[in-house]
Protein backbone atom coordinates (compact mmCIF):
# COMPACT_ATOMS: atom_id res chain seq x y z
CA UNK A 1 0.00 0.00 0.00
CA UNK A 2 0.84 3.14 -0.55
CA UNK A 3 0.42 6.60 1.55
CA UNK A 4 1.84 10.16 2.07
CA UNK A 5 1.64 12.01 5.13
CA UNK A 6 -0.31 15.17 4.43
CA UNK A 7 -0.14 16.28 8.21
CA UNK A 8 2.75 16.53 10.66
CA UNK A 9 2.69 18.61 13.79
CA UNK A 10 6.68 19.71 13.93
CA UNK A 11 8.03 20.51 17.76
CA UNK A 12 11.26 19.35 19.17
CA UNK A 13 9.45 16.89 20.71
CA UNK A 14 8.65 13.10 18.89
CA UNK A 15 6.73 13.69 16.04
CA UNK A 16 4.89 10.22 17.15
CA UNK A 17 3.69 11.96 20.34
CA UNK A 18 1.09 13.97 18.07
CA UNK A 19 0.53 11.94 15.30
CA UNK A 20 0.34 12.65 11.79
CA UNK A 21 -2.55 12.30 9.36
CA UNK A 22 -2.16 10.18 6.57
CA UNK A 23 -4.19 9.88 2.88
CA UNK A 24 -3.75 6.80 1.09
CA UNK A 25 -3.52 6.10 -2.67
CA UNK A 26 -6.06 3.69 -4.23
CA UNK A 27 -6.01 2.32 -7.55
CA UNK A 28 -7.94 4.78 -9.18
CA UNK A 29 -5.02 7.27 -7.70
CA UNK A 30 -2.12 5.56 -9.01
CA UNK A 31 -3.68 4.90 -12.10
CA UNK A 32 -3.87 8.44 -12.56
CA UNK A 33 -0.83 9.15 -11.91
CA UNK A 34 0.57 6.73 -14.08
CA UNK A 35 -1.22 8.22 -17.01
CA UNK A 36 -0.61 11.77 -15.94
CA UNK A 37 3.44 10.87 -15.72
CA UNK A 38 3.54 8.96 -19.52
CA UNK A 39 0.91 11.08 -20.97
CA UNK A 40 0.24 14.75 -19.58
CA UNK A 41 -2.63 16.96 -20.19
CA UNK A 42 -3.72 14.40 -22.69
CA UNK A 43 -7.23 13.66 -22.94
CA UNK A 44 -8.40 10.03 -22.59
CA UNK A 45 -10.05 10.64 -26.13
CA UNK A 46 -7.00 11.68 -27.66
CA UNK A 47 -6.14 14.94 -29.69
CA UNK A 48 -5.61 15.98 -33.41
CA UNK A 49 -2.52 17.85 -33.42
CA UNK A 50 -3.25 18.87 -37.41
CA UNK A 51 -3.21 15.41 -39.42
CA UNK A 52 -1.44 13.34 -36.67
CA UNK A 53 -3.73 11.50 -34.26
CA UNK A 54 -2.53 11.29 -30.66
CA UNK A 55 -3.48 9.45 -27.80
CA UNK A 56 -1.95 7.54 -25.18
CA UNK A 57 -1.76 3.97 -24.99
CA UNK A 58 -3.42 2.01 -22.38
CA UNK A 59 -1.72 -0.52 -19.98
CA UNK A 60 -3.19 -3.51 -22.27
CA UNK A 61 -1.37 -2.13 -24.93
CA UNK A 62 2.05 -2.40 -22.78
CA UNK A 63 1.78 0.52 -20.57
CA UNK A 64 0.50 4.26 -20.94
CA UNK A 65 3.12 6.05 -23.24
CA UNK A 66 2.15 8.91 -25.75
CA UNK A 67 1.40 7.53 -29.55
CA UNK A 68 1.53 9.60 -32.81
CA UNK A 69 -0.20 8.73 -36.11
CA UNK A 70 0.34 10.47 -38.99
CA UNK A 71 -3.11 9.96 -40.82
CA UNK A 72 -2.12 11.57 -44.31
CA UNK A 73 0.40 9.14 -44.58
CA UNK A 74 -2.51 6.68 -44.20
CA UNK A 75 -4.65 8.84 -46.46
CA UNK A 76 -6.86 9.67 -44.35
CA UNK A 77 -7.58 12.63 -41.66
CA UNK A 78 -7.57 13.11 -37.95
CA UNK A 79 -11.05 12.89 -36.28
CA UNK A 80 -13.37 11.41 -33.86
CA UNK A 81 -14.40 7.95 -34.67
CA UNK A 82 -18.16 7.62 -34.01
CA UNK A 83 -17.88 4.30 -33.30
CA UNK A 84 -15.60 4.54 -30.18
CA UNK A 85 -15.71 8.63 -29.69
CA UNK A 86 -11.83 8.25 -29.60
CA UNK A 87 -9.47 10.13 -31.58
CA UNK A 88 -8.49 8.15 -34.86
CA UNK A 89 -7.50 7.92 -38.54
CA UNK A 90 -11.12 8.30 -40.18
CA UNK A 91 -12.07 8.56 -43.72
CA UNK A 92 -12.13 12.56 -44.80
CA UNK A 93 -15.21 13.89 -45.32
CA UNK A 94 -16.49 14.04 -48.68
């Protein structure tokens, strides 16, 4: 398990004989964290930057870590796939 100590009376006496108040991180926490170190400020959806799709890659897919797809390469375009409401290489619109 994991913690941090967000309170701790400071004296020259034993911190132990006050205490200290502790939060603890559950899985939802370090999950977050994990994304927010590989893949900052990125949405879950993902982002166009221009013609390159990017998202982040989920821990399935061997750990969160920032991907980049150039979709014009692919012929394609940057956009929302309906199907999932992630960012994607779609068809361009017509």
């Amino acid at each position: 398990m994991f913690g941090v100590g967000s309170w701790v009376f400071q004296s020259s006496r034993l911190v132990c004989d006050f205490g200290t108040a502790y939060a603890t991180l559950n899985p939802v926490a370090l999950d977050f964290i994990a994304y927010q170190t590989a893949c900052p400020l990125l949405p879950r959806s993902g982002v166009c930057d221009g013609a390159v799709a990017v998202r982040c890659a989920t821990p399935d897919e061997g750990g969160y870590r920032e991907l980049r797809t150039d979709c014009a390469q692919l012929v394609l375009a940057c956009g929302v796939d309906p199907g999932t409401s992630t960012v994607g290489c779609v068809d361009p619109a017509p």
